[in-house]
Protein backbone atom coordinates (compact mmCIF):
# COMPACT_ATOMS: atom_id res chain seq x y z
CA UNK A 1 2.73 32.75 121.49
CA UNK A 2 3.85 35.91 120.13
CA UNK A 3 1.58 37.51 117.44
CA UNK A 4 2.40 40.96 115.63
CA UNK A 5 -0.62 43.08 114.19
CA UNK A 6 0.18 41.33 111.36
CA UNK A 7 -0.21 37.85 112.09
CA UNK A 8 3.43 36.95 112.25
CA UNK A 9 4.11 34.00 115.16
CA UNK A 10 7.72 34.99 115.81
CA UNK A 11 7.58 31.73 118.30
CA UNK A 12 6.26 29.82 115.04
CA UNK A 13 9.28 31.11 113.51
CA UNK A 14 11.74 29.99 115.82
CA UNK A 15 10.13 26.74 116.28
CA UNK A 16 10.35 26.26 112.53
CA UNK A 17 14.32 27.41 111.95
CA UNK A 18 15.22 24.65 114.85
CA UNK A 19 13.05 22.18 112.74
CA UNK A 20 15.14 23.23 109.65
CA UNK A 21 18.64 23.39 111.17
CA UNK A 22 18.03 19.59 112.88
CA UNK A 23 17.42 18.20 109.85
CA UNK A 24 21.33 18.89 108.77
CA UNK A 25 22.05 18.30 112.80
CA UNK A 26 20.03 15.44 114.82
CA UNK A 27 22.39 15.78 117.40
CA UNK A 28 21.58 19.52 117.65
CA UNK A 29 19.87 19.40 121.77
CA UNK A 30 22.47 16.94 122.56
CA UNK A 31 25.02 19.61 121.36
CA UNK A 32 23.47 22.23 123.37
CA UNK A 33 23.12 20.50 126.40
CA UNK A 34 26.71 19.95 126.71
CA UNK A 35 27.69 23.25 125.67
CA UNK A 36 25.10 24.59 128.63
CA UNK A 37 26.66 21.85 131.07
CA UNK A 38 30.23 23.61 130.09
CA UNK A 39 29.05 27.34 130.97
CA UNK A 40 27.81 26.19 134.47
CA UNK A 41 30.86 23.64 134.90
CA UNK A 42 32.94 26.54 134.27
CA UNK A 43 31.53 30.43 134.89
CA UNK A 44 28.26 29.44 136.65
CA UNK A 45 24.56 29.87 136.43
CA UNK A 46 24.51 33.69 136.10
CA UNK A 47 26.81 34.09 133.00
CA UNK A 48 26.94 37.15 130.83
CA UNK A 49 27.06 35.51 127.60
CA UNK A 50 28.05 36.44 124.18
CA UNK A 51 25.66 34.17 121.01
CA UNK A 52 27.79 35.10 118.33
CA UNK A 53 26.17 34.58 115.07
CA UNK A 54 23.54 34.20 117.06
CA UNK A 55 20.66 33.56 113.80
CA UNK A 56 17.12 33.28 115.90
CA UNK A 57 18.60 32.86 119.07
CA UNK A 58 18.66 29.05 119.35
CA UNK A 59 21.34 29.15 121.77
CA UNK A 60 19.66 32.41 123.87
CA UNK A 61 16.65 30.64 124.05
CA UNK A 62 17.95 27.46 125.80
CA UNK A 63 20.67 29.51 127.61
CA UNK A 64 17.51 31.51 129.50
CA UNK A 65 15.51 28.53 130.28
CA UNK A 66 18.17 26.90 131.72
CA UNK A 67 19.42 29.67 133.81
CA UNK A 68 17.26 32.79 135.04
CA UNK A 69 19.51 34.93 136.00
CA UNK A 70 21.92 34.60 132.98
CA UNK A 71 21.93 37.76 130.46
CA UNK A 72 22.84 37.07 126.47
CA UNK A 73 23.74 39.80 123.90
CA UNK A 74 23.34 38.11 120.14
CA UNK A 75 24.98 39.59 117.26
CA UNK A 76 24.80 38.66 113.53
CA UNK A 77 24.81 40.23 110.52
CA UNK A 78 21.43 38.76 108.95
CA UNK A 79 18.50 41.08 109.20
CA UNK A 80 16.28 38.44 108.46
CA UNK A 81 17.15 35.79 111.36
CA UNK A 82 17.61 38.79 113.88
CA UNK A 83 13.89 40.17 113.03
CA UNK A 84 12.79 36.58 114.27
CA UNK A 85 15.34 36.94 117.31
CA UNK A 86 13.97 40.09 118.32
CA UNK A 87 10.18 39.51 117.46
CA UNK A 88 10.66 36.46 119.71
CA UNK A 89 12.63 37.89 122.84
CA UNK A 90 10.38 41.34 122.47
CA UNK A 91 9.07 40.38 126.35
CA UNK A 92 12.80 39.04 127.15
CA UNK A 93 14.71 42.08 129.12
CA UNK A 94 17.63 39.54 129.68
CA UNK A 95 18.54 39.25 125.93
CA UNK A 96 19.35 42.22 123.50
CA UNK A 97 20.52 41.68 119.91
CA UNK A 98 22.88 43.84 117.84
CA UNK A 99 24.01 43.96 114.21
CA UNK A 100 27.35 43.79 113.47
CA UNK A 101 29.64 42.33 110.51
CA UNK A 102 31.88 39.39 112.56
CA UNK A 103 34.74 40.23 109.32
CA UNK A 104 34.55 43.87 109.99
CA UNK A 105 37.93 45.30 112.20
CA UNK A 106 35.42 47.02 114.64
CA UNK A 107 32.53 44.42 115.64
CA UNK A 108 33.04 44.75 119.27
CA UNK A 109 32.13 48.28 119.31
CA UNK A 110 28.58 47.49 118.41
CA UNK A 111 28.48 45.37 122.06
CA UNK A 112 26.73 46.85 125.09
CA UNK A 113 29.57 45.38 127.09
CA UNK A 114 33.85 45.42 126.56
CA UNK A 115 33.84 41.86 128.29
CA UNK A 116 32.28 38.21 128.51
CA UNK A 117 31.38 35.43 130.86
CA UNK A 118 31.17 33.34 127.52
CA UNK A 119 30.72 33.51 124.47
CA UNK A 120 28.86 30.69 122.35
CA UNK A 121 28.19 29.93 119.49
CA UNK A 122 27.07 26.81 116.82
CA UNK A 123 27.05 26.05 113.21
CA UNK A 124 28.06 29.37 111.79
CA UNK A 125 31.93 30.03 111.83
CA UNK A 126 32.41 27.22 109.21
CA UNK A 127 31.47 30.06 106.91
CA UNK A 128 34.83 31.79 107.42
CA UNK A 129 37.63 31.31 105.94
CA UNK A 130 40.94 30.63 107.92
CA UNK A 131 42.54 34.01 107.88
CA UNK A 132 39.94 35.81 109.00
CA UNK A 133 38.92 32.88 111.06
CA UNK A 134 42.60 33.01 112.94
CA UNK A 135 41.67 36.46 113.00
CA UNK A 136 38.23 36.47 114.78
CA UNK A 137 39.45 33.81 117.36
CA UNK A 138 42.42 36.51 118.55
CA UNK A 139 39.35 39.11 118.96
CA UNK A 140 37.23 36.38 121.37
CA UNK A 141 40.53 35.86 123.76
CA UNK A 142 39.93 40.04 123.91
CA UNK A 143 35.97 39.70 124.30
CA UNK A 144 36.39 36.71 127.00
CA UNK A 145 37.23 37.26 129.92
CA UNK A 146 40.13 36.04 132.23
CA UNK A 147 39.03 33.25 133.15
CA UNK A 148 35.80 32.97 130.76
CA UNK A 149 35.41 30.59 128.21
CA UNK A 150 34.62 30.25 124.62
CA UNK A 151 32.33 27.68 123.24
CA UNK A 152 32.17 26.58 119.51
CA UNK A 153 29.76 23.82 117.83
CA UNK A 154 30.27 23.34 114.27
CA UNK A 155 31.35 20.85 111.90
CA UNK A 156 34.87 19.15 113.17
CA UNK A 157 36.35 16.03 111.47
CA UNK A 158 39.19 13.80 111.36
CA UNK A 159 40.77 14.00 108.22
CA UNK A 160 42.72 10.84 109.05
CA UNK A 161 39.79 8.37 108.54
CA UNK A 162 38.70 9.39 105.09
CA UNK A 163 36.54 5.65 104.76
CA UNK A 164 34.86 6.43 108.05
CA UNK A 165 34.01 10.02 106.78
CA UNK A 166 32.78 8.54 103.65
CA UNK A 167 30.64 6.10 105.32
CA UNK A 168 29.17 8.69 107.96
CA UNK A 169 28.41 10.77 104.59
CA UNK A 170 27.01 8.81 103.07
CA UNK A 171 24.61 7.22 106.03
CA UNK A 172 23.40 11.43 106.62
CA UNK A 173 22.62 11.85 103.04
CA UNK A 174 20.35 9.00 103.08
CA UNK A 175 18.95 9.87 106.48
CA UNK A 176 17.78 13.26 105.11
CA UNK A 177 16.48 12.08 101.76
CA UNK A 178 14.32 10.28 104.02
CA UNK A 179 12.79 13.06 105.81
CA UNK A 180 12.42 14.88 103.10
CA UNK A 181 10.54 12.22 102.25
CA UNK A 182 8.34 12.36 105.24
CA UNK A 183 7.93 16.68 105.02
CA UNK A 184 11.00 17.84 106.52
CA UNK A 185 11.83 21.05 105.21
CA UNK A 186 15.67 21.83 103.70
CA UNK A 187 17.57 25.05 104.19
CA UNK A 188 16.07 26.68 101.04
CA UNK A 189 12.47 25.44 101.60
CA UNK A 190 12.37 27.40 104.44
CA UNK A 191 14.06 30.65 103.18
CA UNK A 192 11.07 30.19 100.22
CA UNK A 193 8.38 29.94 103.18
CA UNK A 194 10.30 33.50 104.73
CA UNK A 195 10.35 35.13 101.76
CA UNK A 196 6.54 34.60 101.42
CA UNK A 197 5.52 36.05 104.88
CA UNK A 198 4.49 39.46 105.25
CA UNK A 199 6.14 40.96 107.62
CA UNK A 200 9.53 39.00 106.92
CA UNK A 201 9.44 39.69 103.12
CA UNK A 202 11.03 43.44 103.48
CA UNK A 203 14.08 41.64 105.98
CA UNK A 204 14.16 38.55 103.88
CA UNK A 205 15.10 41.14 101.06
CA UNK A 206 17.71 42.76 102.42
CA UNK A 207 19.52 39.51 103.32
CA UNK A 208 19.17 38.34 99.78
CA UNK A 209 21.48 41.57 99.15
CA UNK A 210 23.37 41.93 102.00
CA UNK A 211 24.36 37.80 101.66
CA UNK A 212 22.94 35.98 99.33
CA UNK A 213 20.02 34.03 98.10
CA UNK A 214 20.01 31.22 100.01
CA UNK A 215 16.13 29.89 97.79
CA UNK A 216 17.84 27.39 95.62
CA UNK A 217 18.98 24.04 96.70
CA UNK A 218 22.18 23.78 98.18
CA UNK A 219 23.92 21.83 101.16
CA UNK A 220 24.67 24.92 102.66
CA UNK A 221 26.83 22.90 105.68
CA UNK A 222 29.12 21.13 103.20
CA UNK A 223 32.52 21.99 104.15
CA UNK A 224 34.80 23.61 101.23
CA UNK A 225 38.29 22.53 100.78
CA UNK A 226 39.69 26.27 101.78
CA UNK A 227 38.05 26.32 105.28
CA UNK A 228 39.08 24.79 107.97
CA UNK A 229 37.38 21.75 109.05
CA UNK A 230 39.54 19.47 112.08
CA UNK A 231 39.44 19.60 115.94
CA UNK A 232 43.00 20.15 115.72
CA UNK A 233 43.33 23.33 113.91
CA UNK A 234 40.76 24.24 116.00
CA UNK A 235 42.36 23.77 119.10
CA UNK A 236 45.73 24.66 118.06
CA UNK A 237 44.23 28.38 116.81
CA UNK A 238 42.55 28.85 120.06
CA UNK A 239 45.84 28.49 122.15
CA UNK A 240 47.45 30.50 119.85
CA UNK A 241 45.51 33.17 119.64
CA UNK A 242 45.41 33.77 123.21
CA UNK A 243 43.25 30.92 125.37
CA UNK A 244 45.05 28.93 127.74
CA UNK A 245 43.61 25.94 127.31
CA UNK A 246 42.04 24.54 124.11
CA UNK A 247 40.35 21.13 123.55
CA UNK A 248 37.19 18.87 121.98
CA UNK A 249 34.55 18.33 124.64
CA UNK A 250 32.13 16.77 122.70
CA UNK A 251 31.56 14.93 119.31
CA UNK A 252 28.91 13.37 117.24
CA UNK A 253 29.86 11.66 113.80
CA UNK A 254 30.33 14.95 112.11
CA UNK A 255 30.42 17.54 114.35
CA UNK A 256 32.03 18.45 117.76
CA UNK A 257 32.20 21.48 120.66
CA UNK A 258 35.40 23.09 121.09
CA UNK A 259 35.62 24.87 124.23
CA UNK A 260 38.92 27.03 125.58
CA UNK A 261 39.67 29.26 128.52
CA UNK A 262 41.22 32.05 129.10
């Protein structure tokens, strides 16, 4: 374990944001598995590797376990998630995180490298909206390359089933009213618990500016009605903004991985 002078277990941390995020995502290993099984399927077990909105480094963390001679770069924006990222790979010279705004034109030049094996990520670009969406998905066919591939997990549905949906709603709600129940802790409880620590209370700050306050309830995964939500927009976007190939790989009851190829 990982212990700062001032008590802070950045491997608690990270422990405790994977607890958080599978409460919305029970799936969430079987998602990363596949997505893991589709780097080495495709570039190999020594991938330079892009985690885009990378948060803690979920993805970097199971990425280097799985392959020891692989090298990740994370970027995102939050200073809070990327003091736990950094506290927690501080011993890790195959991962290096950078800040950078994934809306802003000039991102990329905040990355130690021009090119990418692959570039991953999961559960974060449902937070854009579809222009600059369209827009960030022309940038990856520039970041990836020839050959590489680009790996998305987030929340995919068909829109043509609307009683299925419903159902599958409903059944998730009730799953995680449950384990609340039982102590599970919710996307705010845990930003509460952050706020409260002593060495992430200056970070936890400055992400309450930067983006919000994320402390009061909220279903902070819903998808809203100007995003886009369906495997086919997905895929469709991806071809053409500049990836060959385009296509779902693997899907749960709400979510799926989209991976394309350049």
């Amino acid at each position: 374990m990982t212990v700062t002078a001032s008590g802070t277990n950045w491997d608690a941390w990270q422990e405790s944001w994977d607890r958080q995020q599978e409460w919305y995502l029970p799936d969430r290993e079987e998602r990363f598995r596949v997505m893991l099984d589709l780097v080495e399927a495709l570039v190999g077990t020594e991938p330079r590797v892009l985690d885009l909105a990378c948060g803690t480094g979920s993805i970097t963390d199971r990425l280097l376990r799985r392959f020891p001679g692989a090298r990740s770069t994370g970027v995102d924006l939050d200073p809070a998630l990327l003091t736990i990222a950094r506290g927690h790979f501080a011993d890790e010279p195959r991962a290096a995180f950078v800040t950078a705004d994934l809306t802003a034109p000039d991102w990329r030049s905040a990355l130690p490298h021009r090119t990418y094996d692959v570039v991953l990520t999961a559960t974060a670009l449902h937070w854009l909206d579809e222009a600059p969406l369209r827009r960030l998905y022309g940038e990856l066919a520039e970041v990836v390359r020839e050959g590489g591939a680009f790996l998305n997990a987030d929340h995919m549905t068909d829109e043509s089933a609307p009683r299925i949906n419903a159902a599958v709603a409903a059944f998730h709600t009730a799953r995680k009213e449950r384990a609340l129940a039982e102590g599970a802790v919710d996307w705010s409880h845990w930003w509460r618990r952050l706020a409260e620590d002593e060495t992430l209370a200056e970070p936890a700050a400055r992400r309450f500016a930067l983006l919000g306050d994320p402390r009061t309830p909220a279903d902070h995964a819903a998808p809203r009605p100007d995003r886009p939500t369906t495997v086919q927009w997905h895929a469709d976007t991806l071809r053409a903004q500049g990836f060959a190939e385009a296509r779902q790989a693997w899907c749960s009851t709400t979510d799926a991985v989209m991976v394309a190829v350049r």
